[in-house]
Protein backbone atom coordinates (compact mmCIF):
# COMPACT_ATOMS: atom_id res chain seq x y z
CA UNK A 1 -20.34 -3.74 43.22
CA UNK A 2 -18.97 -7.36 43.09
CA UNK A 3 -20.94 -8.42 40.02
CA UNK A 4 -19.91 -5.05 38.88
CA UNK A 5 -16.79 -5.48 39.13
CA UNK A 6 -16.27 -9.07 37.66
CA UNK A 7 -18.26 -8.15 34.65
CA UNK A 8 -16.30 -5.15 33.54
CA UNK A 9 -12.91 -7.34 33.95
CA UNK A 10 -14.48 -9.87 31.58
CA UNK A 11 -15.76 -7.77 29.18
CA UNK A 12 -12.44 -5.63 29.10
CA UNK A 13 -10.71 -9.18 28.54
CA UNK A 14 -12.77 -9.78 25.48
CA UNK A 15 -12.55 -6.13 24.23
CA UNK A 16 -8.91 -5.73 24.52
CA UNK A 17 -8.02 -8.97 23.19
CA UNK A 18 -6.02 -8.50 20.65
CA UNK A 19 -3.91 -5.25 21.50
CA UNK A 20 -0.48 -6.80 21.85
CA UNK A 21 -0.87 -9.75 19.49
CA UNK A 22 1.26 -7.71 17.24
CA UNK A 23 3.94 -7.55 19.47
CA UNK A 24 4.15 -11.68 18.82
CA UNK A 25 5.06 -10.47 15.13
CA UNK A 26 8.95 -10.96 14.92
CA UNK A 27 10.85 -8.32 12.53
CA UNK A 28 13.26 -9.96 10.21
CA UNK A 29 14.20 -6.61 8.80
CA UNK A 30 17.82 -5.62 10.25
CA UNK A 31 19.57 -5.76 6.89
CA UNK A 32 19.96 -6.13 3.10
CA UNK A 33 22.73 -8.84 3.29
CA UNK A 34 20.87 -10.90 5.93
CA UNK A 35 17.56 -10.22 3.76
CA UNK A 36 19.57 -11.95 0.81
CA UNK A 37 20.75 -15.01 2.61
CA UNK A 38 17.43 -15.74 4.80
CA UNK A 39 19.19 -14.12 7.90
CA UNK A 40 21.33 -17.54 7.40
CA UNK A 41 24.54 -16.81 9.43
CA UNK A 42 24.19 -13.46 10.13
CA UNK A 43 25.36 -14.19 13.83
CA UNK A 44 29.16 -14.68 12.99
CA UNK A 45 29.32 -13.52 9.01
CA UNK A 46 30.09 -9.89 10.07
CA UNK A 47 30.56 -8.50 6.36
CA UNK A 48 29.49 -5.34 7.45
CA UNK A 49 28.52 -3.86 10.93
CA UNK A 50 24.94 -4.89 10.56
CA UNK A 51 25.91 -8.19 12.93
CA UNK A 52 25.74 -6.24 15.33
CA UNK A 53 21.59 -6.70 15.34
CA UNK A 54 22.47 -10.46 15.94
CA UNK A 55 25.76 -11.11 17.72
CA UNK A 56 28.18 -7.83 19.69
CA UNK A 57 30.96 -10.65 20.06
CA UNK A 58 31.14 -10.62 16.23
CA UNK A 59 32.48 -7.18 16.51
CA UNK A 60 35.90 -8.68 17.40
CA UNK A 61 36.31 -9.65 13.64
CA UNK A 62 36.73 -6.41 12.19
CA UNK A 63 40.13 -4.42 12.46
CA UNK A 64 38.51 -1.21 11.00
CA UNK A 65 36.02 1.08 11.84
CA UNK A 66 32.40 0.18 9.61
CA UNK A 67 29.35 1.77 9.69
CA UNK A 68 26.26 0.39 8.02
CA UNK A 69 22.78 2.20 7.17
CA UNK A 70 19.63 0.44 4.97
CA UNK A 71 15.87 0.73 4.59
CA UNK A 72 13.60 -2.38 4.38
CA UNK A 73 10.10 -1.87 2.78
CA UNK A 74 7.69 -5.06 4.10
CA UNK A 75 4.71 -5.14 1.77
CA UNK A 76 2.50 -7.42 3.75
CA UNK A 77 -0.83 -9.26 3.13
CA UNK A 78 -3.45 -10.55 5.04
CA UNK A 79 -6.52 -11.98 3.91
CA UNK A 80 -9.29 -12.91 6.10
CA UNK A 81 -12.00 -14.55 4.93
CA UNK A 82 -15.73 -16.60 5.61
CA UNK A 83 -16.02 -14.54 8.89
CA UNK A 84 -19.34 -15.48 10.18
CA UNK A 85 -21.11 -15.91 13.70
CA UNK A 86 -24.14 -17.44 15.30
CA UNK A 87 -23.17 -20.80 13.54
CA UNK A 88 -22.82 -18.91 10.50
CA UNK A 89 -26.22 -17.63 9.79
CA UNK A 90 -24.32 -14.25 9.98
CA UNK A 91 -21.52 -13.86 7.05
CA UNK A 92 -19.18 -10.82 7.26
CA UNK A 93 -17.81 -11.97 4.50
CA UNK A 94 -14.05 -11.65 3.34
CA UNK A 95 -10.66 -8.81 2.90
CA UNK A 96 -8.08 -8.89 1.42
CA UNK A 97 -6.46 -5.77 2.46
CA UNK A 98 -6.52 -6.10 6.37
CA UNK A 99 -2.99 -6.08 6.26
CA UNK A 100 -0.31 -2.69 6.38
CA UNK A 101 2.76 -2.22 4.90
CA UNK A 102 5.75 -0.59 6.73
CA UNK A 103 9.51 1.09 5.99
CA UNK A 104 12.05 0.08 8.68
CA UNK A 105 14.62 1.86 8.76
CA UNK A 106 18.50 0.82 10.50
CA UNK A 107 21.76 2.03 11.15
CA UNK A 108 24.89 0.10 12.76
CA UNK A 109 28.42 1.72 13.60
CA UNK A 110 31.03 -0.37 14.94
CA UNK A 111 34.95 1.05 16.24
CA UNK A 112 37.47 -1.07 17.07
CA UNK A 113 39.34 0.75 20.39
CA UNK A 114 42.29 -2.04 19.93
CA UNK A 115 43.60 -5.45 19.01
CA UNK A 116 41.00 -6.71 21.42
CA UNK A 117 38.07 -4.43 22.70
CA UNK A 118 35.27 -2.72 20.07
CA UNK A 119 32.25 -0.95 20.49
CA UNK A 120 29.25 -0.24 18.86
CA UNK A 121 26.22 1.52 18.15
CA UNK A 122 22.89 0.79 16.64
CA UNK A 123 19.29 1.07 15.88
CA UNK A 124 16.74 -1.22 14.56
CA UNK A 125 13.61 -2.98 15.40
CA UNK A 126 12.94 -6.19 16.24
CA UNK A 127 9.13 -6.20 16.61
CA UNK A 128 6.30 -4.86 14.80
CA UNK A 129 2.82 -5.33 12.74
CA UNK A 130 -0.15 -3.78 11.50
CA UNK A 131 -3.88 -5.31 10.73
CA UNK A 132 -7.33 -3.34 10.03
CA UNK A 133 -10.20 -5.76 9.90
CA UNK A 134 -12.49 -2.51 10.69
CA UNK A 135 -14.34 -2.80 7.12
CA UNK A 136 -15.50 -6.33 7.94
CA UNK A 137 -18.28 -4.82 10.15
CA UNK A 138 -19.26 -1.71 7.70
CA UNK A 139 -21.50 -3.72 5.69
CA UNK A 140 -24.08 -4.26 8.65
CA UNK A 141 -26.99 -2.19 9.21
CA UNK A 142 -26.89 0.12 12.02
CA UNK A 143 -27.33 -1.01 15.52
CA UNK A 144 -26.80 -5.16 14.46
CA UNK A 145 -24.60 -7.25 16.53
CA UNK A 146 -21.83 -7.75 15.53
CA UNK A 147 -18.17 -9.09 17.08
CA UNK A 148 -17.17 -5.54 17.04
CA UNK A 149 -14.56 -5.89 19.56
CA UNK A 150 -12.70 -7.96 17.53
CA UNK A 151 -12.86 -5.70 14.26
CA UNK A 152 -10.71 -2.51 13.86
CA UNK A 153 -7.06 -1.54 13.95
CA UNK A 154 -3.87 -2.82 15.39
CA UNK A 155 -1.01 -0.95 15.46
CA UNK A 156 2.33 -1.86 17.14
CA UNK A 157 5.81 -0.51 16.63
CA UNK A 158 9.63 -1.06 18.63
CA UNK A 159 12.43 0.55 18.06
CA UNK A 160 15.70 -1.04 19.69
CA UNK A 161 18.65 1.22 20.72
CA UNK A 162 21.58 -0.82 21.26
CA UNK A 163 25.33 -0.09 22.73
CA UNK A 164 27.74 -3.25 22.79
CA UNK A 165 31.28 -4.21 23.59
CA UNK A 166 33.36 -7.03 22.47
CA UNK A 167 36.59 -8.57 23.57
CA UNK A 168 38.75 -10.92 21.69
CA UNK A 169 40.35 -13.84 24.25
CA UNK A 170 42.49 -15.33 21.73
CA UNK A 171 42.57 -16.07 18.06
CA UNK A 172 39.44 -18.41 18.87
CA UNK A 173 37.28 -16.87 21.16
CA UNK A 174 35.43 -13.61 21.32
CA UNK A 175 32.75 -12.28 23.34
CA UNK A 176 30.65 -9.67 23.41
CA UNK A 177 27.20 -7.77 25.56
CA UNK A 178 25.00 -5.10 25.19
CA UNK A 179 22.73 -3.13 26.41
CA UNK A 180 19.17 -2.31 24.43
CA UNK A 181 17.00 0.73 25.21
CA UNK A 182 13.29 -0.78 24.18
CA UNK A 183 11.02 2.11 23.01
CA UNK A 184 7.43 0.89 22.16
CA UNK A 185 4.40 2.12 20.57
CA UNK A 186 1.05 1.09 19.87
CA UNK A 187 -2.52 2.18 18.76
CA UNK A 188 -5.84 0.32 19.04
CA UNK A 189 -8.93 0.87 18.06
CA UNK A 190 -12.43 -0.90 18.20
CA UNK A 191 -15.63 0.88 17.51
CA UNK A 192 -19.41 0.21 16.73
CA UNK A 193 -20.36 2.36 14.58
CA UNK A 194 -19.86 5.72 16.17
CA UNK A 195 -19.46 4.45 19.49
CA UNK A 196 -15.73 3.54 20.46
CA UNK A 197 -15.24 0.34 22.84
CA UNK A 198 -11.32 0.34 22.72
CA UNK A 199 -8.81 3.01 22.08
CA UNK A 200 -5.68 2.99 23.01
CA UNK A 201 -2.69 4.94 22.15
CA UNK A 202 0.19 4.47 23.86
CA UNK A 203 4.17 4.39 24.38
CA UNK A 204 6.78 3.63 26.62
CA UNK A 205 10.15 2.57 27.50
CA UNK A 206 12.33 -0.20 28.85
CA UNK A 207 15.37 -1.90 28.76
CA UNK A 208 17.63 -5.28 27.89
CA UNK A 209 20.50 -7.11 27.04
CA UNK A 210 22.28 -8.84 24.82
CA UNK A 211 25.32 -11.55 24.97
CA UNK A 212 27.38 -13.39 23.12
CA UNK A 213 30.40 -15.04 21.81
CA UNK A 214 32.22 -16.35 18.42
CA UNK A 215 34.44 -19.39 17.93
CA UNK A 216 36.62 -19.08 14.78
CA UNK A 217 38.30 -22.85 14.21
CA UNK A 218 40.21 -21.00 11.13
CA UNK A 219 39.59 -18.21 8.67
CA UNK A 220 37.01 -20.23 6.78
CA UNK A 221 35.16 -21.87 9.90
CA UNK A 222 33.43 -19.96 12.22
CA UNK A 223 30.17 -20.24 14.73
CA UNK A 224 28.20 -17.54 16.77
CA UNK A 225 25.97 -18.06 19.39
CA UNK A 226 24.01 -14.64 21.23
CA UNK A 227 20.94 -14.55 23.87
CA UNK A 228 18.62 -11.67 23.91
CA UNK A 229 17.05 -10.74 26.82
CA UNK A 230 14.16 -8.72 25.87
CA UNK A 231 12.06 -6.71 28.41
CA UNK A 232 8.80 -6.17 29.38
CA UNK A 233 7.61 -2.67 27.79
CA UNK A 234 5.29 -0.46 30.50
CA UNK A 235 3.47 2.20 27.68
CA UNK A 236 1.53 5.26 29.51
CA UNK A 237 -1.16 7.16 27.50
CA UNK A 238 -4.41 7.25 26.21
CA UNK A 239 -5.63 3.58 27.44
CA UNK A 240 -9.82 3.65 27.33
CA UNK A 241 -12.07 0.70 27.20
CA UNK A 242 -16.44 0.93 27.05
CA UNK A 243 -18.05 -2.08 28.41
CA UNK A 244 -21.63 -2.86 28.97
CA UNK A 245 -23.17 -3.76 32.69
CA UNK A 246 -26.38 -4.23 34.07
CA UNK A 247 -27.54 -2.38 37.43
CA UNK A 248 -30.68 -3.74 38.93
CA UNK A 249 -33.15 -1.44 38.37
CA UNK A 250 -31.50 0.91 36.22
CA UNK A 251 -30.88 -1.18 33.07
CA UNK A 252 -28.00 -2.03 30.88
CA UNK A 253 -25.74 1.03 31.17
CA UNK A 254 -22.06 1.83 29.93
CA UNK A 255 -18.79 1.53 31.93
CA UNK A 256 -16.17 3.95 30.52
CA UNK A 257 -12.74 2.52 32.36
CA UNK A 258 -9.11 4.39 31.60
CA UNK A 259 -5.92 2.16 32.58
CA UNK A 260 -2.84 4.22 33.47
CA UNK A 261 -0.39 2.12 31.46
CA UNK A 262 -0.26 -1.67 29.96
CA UNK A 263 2.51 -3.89 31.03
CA UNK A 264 3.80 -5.57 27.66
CA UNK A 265 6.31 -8.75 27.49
CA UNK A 266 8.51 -9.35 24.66
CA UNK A 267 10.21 -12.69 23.73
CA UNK A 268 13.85 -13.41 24.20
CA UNK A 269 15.97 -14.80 21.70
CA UNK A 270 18.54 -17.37 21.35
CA UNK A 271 20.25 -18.34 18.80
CA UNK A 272 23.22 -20.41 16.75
CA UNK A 273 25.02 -19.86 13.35
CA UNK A 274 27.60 -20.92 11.18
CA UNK A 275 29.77 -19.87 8.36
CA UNK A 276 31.99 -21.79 6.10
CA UNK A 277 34.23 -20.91 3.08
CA UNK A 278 33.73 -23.64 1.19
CA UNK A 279 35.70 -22.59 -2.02
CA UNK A 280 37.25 -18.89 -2.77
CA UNK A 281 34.07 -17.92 -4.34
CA UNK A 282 31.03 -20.30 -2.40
CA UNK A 283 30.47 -19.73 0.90
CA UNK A 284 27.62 -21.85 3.23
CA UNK A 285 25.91 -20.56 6.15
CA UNK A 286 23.23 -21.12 8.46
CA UNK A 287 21.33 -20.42 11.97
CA UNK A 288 18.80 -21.74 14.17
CA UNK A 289 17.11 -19.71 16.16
CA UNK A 290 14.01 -20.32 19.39
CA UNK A 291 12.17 -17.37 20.54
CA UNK A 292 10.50 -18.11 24.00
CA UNK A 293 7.38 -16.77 23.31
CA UNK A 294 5.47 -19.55 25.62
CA UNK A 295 6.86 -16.85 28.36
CA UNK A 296 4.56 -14.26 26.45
CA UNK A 297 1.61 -15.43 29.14
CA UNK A 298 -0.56 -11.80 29.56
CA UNK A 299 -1.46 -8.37 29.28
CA UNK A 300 -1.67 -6.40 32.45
CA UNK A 301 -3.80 -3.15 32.33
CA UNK A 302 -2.00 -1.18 35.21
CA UNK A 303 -4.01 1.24 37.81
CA UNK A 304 -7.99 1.55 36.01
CA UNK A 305 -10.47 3.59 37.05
CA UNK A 306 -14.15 2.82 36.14
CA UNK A 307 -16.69 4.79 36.00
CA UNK A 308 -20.31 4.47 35.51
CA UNK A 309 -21.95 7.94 34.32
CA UNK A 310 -25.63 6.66 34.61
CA UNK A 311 -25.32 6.42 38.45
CA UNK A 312 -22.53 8.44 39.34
CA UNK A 313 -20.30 5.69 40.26
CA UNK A 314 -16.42 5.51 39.97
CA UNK A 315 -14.19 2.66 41.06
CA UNK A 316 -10.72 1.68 41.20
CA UNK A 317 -10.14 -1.67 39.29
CA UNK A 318 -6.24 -2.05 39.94
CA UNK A 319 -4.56 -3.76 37.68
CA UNK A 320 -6.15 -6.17 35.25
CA UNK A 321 -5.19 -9.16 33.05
CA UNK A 322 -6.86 -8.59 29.77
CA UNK A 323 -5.79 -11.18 28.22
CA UNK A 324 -4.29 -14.80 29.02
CA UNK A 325 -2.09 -16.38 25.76
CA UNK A 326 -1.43 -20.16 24.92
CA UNK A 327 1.28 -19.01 22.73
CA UNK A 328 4.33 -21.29 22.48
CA UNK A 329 7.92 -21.04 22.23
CA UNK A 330 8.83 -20.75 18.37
CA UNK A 331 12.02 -21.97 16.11
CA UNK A 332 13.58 -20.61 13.32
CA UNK A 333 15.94 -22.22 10.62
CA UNK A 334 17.41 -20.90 7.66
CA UNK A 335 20.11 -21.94 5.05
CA UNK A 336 21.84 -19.93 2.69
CA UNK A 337 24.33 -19.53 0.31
CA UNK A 338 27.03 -16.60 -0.76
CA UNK A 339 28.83 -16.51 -4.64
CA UNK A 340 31.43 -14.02 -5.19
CA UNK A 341 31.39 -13.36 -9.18
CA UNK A 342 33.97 -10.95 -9.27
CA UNK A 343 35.88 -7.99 -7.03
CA UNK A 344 32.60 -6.07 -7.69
CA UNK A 345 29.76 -8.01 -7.71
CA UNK A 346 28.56 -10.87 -4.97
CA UNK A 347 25.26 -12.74 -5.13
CA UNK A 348 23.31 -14.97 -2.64
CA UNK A 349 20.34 -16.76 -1.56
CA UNK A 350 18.67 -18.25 0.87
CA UNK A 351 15.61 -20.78 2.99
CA UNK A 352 14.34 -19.95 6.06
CA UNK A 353 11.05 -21.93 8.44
CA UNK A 354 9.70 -19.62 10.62
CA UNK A 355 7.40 -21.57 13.13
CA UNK A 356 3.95 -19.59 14.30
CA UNK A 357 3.72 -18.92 18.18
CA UNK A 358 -0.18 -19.03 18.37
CA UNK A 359 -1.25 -22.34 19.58
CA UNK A 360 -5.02 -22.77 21.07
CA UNK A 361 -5.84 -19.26 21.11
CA UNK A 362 -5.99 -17.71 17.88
CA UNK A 363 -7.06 -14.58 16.68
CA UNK A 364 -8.68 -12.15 13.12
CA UNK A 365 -5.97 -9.56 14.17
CA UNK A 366 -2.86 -11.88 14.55
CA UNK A 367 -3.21 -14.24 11.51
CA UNK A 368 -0.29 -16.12 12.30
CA UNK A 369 0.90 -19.09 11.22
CA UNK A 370 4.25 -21.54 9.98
CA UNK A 371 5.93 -19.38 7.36
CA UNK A 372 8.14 -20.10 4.78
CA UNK A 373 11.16 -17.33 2.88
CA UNK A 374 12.77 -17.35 -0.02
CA UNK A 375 15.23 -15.32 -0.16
CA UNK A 376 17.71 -13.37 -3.41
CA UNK A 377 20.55 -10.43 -2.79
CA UNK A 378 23.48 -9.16 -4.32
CA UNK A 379 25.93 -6.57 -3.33
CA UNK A 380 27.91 -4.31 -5.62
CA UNK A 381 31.05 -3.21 -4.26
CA UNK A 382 32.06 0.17 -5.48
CA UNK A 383 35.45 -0.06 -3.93
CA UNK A 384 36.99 -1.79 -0.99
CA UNK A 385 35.65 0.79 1.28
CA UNK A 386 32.05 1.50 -0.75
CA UNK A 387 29.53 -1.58 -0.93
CA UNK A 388 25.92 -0.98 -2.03
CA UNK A 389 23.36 -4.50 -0.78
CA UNK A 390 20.20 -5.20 -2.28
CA UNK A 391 17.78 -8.12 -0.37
CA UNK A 392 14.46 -9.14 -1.55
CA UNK A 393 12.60 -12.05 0.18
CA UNK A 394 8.99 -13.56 -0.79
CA UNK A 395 7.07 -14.90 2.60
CA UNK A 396 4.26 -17.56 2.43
CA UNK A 397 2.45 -18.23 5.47
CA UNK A 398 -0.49 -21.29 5.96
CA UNK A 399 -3.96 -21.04 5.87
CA UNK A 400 -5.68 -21.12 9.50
CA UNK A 401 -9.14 -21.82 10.25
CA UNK A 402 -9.41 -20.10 13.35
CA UNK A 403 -12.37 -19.93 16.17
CA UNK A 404 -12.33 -16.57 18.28
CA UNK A 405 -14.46 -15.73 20.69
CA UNK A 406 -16.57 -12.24 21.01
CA UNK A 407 -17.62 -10.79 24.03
CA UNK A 408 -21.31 -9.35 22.08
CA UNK A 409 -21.68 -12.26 19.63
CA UNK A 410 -19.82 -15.18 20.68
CA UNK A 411 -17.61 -17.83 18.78
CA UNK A 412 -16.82 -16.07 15.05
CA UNK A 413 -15.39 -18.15 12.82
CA UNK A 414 -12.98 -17.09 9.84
CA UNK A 415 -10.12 -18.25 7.66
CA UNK A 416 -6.85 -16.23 7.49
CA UNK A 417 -3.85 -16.41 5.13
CA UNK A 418 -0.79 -13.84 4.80
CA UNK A 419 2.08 -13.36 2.72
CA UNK A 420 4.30 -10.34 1.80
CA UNK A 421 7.25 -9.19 0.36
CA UNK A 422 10.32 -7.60 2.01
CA UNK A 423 12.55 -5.31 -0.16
CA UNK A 424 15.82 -3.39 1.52
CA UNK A 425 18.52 -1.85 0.11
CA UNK A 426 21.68 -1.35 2.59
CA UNK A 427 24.97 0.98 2.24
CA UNK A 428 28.11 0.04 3.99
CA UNK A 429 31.90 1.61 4.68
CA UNK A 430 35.24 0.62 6.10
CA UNK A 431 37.59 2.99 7.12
């Protein structure tokens, strides 16, 4: 049962590979205004209660009560293309389709109690992606090998429930914590042909933090600084894997093995941003940002069970690492600008790097890479109390030539590229 054992770990490394790659996808999607200016900022800016997704200390700047609610649309591509195996005498060929497109949704209250406590309420997400590479193995005659286990859908979803407080110290220092409710979701699937090797549908909960603080030198000068903790998210439910094994003297014979839950880490977050008024109509703003994602190191498959129908066998397998990451700690900058035309109409742009996280282990399903935004907005303010925001932003990521390794055919090789477009509308109020 030792040789057993270590084969159906290995082959449930290969097969679930890619589940949680998604989760390494971070969400730039928590508001119109931040859309318009590349996120640049959005720390300390606090034109509406949508800082809240960035900074709770920033809540100190607002005397009124504000409530914010938007939708972001993220129209995302991914083409993958030249997959081929067995030194590429087998071609796969190429999509341009593999990836999904998603509407996230947000909503951000914030109350001032006094001249120097606030709270707030929110919800938005902070993680999420979507890639189906399935059709890349529907061209193949039945029964050929193929690196099915790396083919199929990936689905992955958070939702982040936040409640925060703020206190002002003095006219120059806030600061601010809160406390995030993690929900996560996710759905796999891998199949050859009929047969499915991985499916997985799962959800759970957990829990973090947030803190932070603002320094405000004078009304036109001000910095924010914030530190996410985010948690590791347990999901229970429908968590199956098929391997193959081979029993002396019976033959090569399936292993169907169900995990009780998957233990998922997400990536904390610092980061730093500034605001100045330059003139009465141009403002400047920025923020850097590093997402530890080098502390993203596994995926642990909690309490299996494996069991081998040919022979009657079933065995406990514990808990399993499916899958070791060299990912890498990650950093963000982005500039951007503000223009007030008028008492009704403001306009803005912005720049933002986004660094990949992948670094030796690469993968069809998480076509990451450096990316660069461009960024447009404007917001039309129907009154003081009525404002209307528009973002649109236009992501470019690098081409990757990437080597990934199948558990049935070996190395596959394959070139990825994505891009997308992001496209949110927001509507604020203050009291």
């Amino acid at each position: 049962m030792k040789t057993f054992n270590k084969t159906l770990i290995a082959v449930s490394v290969a097969l679930a590979s890619t589940q949680t790659l998604a989760s390494g996808f971070q969400l730039n999607s928590q508001s119109a205004t931040g859309m318009g200016r590349a996120f640049a900022g959005d720390a300390v800016i606090a034109d509406n209660a949508s800082v809240l997704s960035r900074n709770p200390a920033a809540m100190a700047l607002f005397d009124k009560d504000a409530v914010s609610f938007g939708l972001t649309y993220a129209d995302i591509t991914v083409d993958v293309k030249d997959v081929n195996f067995a030194g590429g005498a087998v071609d796969l060929g190429s999509i341009d389709d593999a990836g999904s497109s998603k509407i996230i949704p947000n909503i951000f209250y914030i109350h001032p109690i006094d001249d120097k406590f606030a709270v707030g309420f929110a919800a938005f997400s902070n993680f999420g992606t979507g890639t189906d590479a399935s059709s890349l193995s529907k061209s193949l005659p039945a029964n050929s090998p193929a690196p099915y286990d790396l083919l199929g859908e990936t689905e992955v979803t958070t939702v982040n429930f936040n409640a925060s407080l703020s206190y002002r110290i003095n006219d120059m220092f806030s600061i601010g914590a809160g406390l995030d409710a993690v929900y996560g979701e996710g759905r796999l699937t891998r199949n050859m042909g009929t047969t499915p090797l991985v499916d997985v549908d799962a959800d759970g909960w957990a829990f973090g933090g947030i803190v932070g603080a603002t320094i405000e030198l004078d009304k036109d000068n001000r910095f924010g600084i914030s530190y996410r903790f985010s948690p590791t998210v347990n999901v229970e439910g429908d968590i199956n894997t098929v391997s193959m094994t081979t029993i002396p003297g019976v033959g090569t014979v399936p292993v169907a093995t169900n995990f009780d839950s998957l233990d998922v880490p997400l990536a904390d977050i610092f980061q730093v941003a500034g605001f100045h008024q330059i003139t009465p109509q141009f403002a400047l703003h920025y923020t850097a940002q590093h997402t530890q994602w080098g502390n993203f190191d596994q995926i642990t498959a909690k309490d299996g069970t494996a069991t081998i129908a040919a022979v009657g066998v079933t065995q406990a397998v514990g808990d399993v690492a499916l899958k070791e990451y060299q990912w890498k700690d990650s950093w963000l900058f982005s500039l951007g600008g503000t223009y007030t035309i008028n008492e009704q109409f403001t306009v803005r742009a912005g720049y933002m790097h986004d660094q990949g996280v992948v670094d030796e282990i690469s993968s069809i399903s998480f076509p990451d890479s450096d990316r660069n935004w461009y960024t447009a907005g404007m917001s039309y303010h129907i009154n003081p109390q009525n404002t209307v925001d528009f973002g649109i932003a236009y992501i470019k990521g690098e081409k990757v030539h990437l080597i990934e390794n199948s558990a049935i055919t070996g190395p596959v090789n394959a070139i990825t590229e994505s891009s997308g477009m992001y496209y949110s509308v927001q509507y604020s109020y203050q009291f």
